[in-house]
Each structure stands twice: as structure tokens, then as C-alpha cells.
PDB file of N, CA and C in Angstrom:
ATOM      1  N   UNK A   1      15.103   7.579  -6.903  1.00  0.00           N
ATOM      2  CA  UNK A   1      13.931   8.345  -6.495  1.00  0.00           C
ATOM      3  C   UNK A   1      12.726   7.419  -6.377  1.00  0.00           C
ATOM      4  N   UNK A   2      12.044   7.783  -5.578  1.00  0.00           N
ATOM      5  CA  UNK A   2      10.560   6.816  -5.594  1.00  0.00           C
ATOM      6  C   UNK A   2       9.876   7.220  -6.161  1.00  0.00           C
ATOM      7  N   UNK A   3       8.973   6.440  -6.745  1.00  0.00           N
ATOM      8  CA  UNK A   3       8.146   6.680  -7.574  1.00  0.00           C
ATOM      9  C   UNK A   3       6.829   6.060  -7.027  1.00  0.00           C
ATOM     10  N   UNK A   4       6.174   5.285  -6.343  1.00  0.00           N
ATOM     11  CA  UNK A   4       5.101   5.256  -5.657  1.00  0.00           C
ATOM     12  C   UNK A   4       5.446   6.248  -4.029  1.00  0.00           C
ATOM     13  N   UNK A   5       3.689   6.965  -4.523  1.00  0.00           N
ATOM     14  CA  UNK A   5       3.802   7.677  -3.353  1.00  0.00           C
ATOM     15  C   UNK A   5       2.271   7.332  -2.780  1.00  0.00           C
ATOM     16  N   UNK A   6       2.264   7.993  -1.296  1.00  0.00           N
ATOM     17  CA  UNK A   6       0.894   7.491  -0.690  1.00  0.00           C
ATOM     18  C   UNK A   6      -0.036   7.845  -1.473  1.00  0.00           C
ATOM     19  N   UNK A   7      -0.130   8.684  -2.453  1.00  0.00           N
ATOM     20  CA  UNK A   7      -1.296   9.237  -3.190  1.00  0.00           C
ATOM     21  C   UNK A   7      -1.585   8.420  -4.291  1.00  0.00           C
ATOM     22  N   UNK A   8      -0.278   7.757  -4.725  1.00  0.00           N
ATOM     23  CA  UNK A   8      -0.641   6.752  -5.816  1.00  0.00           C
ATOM     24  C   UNK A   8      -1.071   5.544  -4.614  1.00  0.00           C
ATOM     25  N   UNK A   9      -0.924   5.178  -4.184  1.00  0.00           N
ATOM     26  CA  UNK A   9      -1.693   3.862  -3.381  1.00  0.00           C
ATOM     27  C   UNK A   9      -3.051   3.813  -3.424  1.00  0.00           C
ATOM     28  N   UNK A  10      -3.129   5.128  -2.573  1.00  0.00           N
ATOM     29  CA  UNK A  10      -4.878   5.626  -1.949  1.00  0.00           C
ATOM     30  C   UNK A  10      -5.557   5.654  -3.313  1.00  0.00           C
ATOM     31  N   UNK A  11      -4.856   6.314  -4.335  1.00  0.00           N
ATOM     32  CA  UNK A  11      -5.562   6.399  -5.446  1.00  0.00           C
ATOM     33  C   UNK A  11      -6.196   4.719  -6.466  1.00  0.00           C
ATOM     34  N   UNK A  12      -4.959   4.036  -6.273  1.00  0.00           N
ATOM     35  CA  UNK A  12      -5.517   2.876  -6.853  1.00  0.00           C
ATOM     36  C   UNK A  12      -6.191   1.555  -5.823  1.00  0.00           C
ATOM     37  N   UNK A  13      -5.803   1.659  -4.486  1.00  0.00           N
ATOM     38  CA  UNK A  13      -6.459   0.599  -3.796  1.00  0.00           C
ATOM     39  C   UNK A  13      -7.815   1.425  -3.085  1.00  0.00           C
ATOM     40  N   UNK A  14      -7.693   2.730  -2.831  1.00  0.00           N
ATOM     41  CA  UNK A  14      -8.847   2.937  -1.679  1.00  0.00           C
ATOM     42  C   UNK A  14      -9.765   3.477  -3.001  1.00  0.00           C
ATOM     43  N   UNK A  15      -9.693   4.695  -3.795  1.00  0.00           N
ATOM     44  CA  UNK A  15     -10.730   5.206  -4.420  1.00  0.00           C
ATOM     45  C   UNK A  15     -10.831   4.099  -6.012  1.00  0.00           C
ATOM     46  N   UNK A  16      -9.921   3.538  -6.379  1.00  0.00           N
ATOM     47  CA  UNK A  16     -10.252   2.378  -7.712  1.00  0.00           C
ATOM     48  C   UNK A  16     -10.620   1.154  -7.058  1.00  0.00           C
ATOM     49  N   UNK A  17     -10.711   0.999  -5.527  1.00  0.00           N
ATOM     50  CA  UNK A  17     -10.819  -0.485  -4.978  1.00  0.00           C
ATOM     51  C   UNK A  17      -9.799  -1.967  -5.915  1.00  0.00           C
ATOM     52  N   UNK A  18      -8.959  -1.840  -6.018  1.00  0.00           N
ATOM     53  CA  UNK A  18      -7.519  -2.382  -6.391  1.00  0.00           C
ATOM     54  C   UNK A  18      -7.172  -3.338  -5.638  1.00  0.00           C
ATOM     55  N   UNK A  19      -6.936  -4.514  -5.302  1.00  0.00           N
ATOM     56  CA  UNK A  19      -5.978  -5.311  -4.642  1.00  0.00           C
ATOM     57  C   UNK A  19      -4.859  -5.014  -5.661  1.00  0.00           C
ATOM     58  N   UNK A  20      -3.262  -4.617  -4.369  1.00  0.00           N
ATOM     59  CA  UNK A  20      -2.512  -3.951  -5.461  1.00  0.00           C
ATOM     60  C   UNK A  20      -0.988  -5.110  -4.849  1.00  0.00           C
ATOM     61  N   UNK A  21      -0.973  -5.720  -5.489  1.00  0.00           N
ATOM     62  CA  UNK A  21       0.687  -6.557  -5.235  1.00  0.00           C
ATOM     63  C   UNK A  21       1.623  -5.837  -5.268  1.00  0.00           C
ATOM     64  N   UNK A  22       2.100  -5.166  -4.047  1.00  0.00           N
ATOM     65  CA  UNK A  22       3.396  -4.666  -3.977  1.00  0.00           C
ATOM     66  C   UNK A  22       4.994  -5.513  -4.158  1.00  0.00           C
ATOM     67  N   UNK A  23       5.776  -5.427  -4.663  1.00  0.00           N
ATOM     68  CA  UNK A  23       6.612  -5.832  -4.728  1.00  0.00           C
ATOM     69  C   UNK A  23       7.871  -4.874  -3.811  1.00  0.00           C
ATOM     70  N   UNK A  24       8.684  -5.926  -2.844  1.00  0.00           N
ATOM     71  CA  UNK A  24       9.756  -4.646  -2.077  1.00  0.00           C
ATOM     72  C   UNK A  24      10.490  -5.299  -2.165  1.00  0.00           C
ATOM     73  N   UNK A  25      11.930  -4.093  -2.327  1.00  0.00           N
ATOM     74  CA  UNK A  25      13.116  -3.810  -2.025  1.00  0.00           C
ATOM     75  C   UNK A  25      13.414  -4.868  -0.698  1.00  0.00           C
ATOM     76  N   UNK A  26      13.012  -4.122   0.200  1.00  0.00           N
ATOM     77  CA  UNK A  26      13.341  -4.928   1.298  1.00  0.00           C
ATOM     78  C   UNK A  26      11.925  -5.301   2.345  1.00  0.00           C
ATOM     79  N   UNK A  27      11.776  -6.371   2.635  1.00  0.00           N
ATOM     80  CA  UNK A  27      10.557  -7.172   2.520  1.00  0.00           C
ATOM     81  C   UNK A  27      10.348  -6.824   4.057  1.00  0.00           C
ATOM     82  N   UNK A  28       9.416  -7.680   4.497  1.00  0.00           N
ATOM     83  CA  UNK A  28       8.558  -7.358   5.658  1.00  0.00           C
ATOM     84  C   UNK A  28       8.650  -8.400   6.377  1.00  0.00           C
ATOM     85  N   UNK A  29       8.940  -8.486   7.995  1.00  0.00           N
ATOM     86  CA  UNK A  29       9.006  -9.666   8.984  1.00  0.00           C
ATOM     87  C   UNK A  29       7.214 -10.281   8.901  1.00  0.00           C
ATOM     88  N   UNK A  30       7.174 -11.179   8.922  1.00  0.00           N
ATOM     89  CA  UNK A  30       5.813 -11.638   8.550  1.00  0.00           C
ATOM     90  C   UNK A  30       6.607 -13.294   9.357  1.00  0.00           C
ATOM     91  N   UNK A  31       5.479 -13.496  10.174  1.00  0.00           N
ATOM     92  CA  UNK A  31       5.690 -14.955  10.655  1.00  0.00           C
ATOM     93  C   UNK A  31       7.174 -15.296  10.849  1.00  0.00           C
ATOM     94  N   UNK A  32       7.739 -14.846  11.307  1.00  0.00           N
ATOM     95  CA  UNK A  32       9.125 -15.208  11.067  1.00  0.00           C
ATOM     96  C   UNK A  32      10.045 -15.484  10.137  1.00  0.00           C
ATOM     97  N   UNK A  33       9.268 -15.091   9.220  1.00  0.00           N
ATOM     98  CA  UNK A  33       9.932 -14.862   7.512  1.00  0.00           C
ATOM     99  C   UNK A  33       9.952 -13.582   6.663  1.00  0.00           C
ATOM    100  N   UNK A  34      10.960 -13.594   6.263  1.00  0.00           N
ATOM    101  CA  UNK A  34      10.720 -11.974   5.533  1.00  0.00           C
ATOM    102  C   UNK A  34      10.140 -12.415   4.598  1.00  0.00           C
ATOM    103  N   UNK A  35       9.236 -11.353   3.854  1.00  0.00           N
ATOM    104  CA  UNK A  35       8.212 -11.482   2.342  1.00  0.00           C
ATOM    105  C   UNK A  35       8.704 -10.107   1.388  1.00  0.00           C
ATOM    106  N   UNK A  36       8.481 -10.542   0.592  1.00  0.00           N
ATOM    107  CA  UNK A  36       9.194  -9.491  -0.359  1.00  0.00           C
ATOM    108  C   UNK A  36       8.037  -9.287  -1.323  1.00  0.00           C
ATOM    109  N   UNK A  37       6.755  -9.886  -1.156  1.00  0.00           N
ATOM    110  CA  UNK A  37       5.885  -9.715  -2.174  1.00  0.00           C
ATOM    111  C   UNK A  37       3.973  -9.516  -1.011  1.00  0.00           C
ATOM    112  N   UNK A  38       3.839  -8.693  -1.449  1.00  0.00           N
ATOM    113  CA  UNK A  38       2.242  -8.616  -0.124  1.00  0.00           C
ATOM    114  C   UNK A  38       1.415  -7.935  -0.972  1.00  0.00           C
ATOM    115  N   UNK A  39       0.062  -8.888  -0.725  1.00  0.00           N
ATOM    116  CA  UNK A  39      -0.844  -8.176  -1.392  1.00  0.00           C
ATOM    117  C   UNK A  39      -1.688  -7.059  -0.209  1.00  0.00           C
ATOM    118  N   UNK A  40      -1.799  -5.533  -0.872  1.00  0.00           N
ATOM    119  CA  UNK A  40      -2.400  -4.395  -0.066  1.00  0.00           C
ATOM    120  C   UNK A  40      -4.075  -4.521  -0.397  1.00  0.00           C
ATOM    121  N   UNK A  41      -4.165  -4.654   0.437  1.00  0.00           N
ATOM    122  CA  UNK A  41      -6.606  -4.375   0.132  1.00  0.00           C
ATOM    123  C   UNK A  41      -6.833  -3.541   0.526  1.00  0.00           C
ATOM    124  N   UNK A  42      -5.962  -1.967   1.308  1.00  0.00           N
ATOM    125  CA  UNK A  42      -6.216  -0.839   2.243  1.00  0.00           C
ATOM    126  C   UNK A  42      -5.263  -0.186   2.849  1.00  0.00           C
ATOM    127  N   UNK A  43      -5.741   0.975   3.100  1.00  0.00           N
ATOM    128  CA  UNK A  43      -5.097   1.992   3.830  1.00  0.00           C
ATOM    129  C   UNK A  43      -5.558   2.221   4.672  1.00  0.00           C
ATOM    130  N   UNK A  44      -4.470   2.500   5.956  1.00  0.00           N
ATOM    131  CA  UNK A  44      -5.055   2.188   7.339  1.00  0.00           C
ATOM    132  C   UNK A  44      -5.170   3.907   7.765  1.00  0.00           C
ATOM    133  N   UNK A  45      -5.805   4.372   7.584  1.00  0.00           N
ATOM    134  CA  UNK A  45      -5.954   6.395   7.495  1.00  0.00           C
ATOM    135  C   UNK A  45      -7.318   6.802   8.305  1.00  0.00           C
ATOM    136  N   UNK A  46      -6.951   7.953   9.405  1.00  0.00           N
ATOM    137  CA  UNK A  46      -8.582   7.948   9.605  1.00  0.00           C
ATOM    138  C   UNK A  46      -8.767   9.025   8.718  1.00  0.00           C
ATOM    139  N   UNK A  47     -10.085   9.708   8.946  1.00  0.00           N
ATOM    140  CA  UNK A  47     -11.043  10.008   7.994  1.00  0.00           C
ATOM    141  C   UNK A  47     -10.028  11.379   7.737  1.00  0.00           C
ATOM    142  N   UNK A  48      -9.658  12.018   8.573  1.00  0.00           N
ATOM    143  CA  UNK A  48      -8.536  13.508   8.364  1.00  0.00           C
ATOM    144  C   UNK A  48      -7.767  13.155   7.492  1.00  0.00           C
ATOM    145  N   UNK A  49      -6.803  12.434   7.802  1.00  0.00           N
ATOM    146  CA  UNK A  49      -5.783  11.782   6.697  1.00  0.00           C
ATOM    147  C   UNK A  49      -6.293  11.335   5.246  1.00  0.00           C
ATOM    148  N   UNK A  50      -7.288  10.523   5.223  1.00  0.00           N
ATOM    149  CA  UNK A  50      -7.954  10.644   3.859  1.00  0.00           C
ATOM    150  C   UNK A  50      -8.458  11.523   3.171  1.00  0.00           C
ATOM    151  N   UNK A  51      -8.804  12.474   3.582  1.00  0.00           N
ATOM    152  CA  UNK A  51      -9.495  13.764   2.787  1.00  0.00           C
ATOM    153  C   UNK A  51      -8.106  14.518   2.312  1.00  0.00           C
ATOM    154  N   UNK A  52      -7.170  14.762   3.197  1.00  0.00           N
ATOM    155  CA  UNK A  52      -5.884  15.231   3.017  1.00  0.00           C
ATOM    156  C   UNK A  52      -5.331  14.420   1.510  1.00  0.00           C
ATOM    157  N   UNK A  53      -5.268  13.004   1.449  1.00  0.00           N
ATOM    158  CA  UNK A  53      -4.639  12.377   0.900  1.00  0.00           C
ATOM    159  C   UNK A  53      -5.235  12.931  -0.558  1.00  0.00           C
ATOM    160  N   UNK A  54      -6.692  12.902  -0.254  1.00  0.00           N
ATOM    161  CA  UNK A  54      -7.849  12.868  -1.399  1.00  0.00           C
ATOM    162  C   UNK A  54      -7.093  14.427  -2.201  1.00  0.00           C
ATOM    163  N   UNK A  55      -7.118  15.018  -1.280  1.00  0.00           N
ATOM    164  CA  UNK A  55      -6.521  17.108  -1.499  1.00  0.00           C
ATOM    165  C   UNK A  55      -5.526  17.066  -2.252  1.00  0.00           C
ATOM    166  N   UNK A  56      -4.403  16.048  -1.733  1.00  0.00           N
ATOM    167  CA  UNK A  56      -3.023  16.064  -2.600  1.00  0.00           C
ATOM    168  C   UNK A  56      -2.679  15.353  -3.723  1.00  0.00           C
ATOM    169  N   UNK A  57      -3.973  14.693  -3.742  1.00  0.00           N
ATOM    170  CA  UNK A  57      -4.071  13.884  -4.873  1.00  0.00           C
ATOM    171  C   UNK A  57      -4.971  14.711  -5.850  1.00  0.00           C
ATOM    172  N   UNK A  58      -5.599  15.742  -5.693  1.00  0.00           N
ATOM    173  CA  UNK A  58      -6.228  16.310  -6.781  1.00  0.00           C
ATOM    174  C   UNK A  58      -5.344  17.407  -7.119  1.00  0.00           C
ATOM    175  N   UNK A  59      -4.781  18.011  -6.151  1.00  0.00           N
ATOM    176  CA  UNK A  59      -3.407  18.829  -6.611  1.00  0.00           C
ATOM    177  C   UNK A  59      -2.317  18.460  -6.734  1.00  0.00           C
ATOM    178  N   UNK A  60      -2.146  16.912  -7.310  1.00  0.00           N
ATOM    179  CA  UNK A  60      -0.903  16.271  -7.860  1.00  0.00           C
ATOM    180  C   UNK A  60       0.062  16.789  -7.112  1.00  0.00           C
ATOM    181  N   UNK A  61       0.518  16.444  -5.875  1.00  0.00           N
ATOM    182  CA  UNK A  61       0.994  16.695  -4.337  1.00  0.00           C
ATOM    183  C   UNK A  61       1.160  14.959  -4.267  1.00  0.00           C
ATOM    184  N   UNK A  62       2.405  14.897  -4.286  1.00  0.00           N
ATOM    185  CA  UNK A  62       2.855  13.889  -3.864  1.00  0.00           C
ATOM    186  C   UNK A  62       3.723  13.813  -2.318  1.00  0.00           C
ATOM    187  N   UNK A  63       3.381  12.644  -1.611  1.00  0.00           N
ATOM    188  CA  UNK A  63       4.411  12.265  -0.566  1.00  0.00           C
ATOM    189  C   UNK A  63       4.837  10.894  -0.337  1.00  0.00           C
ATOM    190  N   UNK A  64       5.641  10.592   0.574  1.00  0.00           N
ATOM    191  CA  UNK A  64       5.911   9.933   0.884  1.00  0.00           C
ATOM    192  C   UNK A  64       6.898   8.698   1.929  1.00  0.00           C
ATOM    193  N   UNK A  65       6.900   8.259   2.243  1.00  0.00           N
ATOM    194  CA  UNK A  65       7.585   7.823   3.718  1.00  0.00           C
ATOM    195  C   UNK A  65       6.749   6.151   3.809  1.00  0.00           C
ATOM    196  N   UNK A  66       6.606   6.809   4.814  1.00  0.00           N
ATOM    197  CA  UNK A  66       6.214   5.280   6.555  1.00  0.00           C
ATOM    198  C   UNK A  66       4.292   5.179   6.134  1.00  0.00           C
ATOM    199  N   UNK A  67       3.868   3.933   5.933  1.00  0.00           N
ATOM    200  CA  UNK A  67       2.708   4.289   5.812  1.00  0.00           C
ATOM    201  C   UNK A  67       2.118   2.481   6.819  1.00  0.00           C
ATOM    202  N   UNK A  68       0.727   2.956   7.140  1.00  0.00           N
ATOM    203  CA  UNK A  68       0.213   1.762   7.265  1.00  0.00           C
ATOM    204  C   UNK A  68      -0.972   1.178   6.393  1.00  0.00           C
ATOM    205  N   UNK A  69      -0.939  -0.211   6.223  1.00  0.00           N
ATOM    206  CA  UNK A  69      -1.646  -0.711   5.371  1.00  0.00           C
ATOM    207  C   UNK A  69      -2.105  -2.166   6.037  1.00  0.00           C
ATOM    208  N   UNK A  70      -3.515  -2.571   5.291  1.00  0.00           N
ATOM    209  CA  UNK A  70      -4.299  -3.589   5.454  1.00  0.00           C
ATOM    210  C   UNK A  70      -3.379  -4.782   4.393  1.00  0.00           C
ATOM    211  N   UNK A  71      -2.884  -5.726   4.679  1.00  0.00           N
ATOM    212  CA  UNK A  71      -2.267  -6.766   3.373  1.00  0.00           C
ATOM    213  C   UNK A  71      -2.220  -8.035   4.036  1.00  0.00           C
ATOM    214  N   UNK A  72      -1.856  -9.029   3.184  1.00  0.00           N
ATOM    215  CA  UNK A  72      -1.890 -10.650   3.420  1.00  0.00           C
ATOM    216  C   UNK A  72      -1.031 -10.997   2.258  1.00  0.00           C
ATOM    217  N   UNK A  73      -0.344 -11.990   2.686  1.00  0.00           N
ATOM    218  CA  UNK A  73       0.733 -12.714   1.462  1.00  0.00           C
ATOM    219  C   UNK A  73       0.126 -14.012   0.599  1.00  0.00           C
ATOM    220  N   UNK A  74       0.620 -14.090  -0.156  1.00  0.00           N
ATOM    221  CA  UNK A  74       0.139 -15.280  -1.426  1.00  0.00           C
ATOM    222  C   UNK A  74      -0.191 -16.716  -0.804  1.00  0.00           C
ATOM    223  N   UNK A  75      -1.378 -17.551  -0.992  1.00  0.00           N
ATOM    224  CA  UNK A  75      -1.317 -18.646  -0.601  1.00  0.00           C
ATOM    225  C   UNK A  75      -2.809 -17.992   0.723  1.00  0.00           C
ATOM    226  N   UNK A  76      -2.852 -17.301   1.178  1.00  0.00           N
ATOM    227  CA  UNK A  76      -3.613 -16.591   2.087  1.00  0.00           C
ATOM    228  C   UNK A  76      -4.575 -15.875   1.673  1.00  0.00           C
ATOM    229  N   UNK A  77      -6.126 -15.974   2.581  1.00  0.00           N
ATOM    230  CA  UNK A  77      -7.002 -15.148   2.031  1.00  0.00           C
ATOM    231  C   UNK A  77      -7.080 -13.291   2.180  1.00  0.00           C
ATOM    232  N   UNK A  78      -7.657 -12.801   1.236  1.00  0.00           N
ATOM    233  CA  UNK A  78      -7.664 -11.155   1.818  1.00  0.00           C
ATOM    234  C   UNK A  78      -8.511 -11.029   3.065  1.00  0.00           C
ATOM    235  N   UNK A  79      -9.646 -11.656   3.541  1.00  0.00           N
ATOM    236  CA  UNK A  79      -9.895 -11.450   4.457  1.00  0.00           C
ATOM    237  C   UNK A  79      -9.126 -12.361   5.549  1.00  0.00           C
ATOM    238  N   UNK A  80      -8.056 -13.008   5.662  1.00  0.00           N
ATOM    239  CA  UNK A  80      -7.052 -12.283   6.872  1.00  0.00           C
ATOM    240  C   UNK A  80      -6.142 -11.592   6.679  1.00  0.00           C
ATOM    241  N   UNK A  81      -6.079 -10.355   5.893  1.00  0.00           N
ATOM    242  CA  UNK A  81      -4.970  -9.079   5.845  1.00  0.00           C
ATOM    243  C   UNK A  81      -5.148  -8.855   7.228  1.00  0.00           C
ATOM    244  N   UNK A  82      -3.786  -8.599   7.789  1.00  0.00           N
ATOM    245  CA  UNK A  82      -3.397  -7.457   8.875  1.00  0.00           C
ATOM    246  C   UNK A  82      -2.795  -6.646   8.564  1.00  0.00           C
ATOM    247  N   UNK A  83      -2.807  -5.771   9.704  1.00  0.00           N
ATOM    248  CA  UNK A  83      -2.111  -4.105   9.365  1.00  0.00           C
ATOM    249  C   UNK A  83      -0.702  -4.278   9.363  1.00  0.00           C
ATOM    250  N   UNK A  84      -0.174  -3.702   8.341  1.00  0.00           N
ATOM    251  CA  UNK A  84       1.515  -3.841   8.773  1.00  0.00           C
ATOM    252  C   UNK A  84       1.757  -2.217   8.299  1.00  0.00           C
ATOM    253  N   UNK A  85       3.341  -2.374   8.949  1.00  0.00           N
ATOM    254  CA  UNK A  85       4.113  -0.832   8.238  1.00  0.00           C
ATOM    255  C   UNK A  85       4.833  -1.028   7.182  1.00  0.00           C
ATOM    256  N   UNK A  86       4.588  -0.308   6.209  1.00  0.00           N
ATOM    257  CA  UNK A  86       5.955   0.039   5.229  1.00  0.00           C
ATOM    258  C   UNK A  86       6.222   1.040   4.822  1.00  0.00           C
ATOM    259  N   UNK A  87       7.275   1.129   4.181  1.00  0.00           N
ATOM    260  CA  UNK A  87       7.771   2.495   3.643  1.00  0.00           C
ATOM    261  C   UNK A  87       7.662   2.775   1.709  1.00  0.00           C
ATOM    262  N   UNK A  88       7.037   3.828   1.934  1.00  0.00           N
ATOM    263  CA  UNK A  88       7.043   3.639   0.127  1.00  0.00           C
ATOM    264  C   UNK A  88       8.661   3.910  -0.599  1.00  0.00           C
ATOM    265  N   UNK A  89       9.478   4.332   0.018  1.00  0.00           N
ATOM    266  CA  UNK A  89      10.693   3.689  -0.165  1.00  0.00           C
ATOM    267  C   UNK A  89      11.268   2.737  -0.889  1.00  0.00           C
ATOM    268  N   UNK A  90      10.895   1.525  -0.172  1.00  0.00           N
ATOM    269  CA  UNK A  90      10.561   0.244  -0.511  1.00  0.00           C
ATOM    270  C   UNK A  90      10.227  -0.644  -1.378  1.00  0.00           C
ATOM    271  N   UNK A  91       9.130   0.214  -1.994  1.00  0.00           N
ATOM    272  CA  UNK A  91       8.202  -0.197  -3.401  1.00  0.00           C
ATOM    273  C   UNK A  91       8.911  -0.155  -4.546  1.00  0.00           C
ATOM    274  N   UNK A  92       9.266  -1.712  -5.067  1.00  0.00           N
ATOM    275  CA  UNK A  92      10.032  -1.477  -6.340  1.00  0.00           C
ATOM    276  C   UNK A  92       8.861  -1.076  -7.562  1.00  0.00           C
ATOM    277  N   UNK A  93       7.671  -2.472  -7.297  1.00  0.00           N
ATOM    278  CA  UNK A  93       6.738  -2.343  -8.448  1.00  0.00           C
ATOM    279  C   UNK A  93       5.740  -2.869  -7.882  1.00  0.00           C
ATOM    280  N   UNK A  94       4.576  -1.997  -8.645  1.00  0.00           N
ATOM    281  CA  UNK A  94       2.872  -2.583  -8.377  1.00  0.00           C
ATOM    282  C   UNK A  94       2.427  -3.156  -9.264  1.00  0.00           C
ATOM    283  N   UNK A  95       1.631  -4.143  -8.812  1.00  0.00           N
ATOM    284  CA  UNK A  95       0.774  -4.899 -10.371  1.00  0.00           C
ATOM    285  C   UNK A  95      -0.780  -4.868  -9.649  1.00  0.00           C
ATOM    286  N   UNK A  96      -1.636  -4.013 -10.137  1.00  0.00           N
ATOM    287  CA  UNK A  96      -3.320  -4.001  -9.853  1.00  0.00           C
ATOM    288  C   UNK A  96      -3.678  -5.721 -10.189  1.00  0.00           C
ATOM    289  N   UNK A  97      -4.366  -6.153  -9.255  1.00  0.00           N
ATOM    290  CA  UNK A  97      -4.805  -7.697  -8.788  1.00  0.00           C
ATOM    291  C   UNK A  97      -6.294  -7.869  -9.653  1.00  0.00           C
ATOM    292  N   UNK A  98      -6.938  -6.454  -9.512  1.00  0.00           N
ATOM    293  CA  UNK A  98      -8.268  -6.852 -10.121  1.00  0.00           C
ATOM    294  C   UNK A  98      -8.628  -5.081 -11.190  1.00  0.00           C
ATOM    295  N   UNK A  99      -9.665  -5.431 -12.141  1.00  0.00           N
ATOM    296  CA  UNK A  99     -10.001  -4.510 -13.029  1.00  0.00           C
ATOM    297  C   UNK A  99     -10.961  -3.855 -12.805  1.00  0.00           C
TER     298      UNK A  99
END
């Protein structure tokens, strides 16, 4: 079963401002290399989708699937994150980057 869902994301990177190190299952084409480790700085949501997210997150309403996100891999700065897709699927484990 998964256990990160979009509401736990939004909750710790968009409303705690979190750089959040995802760790995956099965990693992400990045440069011609798969990565199995990406740091997230954002959620790529317009403003509908966030209020929604915000809704299901105060009524402990979880989901989850296909999401897009702002990230950059280790060795790289956060300001060049690009948008990529993943699936919360995917997500073995998070470790919050900052307090």
C-alpha cells in the first residue's frame, strides 16, 4: 500500500516549505540516467488543484497516483529543478531537507 499521498507532499513541501528527498522504487529518466533519489522544492498545481489539495488535506482525504513536481538531483542546485512526473506509487521514503 502507499503510504505517501499528494496531500502528504503538498503538506510538507508547499504549506511547511520542505525540500523533501524522495527516495523511489523505480527512478526517473533524468539525462540519460535513471535517478532513484530527487530532491522535490514544489508542486506543479494550479491554483484549483491546490485549494482542492488544501480541502483533502483538512478532511484527511487522501489520494494518489501521477503527480507533477518541481525537483533537481544531488550535486545540482534547487534553482535548476525542472518539472518532472512521478507517481506516488513509487515513493519508498521521504527525508525533510530543511527545518
Amino acid at each position: 500500500m502507499n503510504t505517501f499521498s499528494r496531500e502528504c507532499l503538498f503538506r510538507e513541501c508547499v504549506l511547511h516549505h520542505h525540500c523533501l528527498l524522495l527516495h523511489l522504487s523505480n527512478g526517473v529518466l533524468w539525462e540519460d540516467k535513471v535517478i532513484n533519489d530527487i530532491y522535490m522544492t514544489d508542486m506543479c498545481v494550479n491554483e484549483k488543484e491546490q485549494e482542492l489539495l488544501l480541502l483533502n488535506w483538512a478532511n484527511a482525504f487522501n489520494t494518489y497516483g501521477i503527480i507533477e513536481i518541481k525537483a533537481y538531483r544531488s550535486g545540482e542546485s534547487p534553482f535548476d529543478a525542472k518539472n518532472i512526473i512521478i507517481s506516488t506509487d513509487d515513493i519508498n521514503e521521504i527525508e525533510l531537507m530543511n527545518n
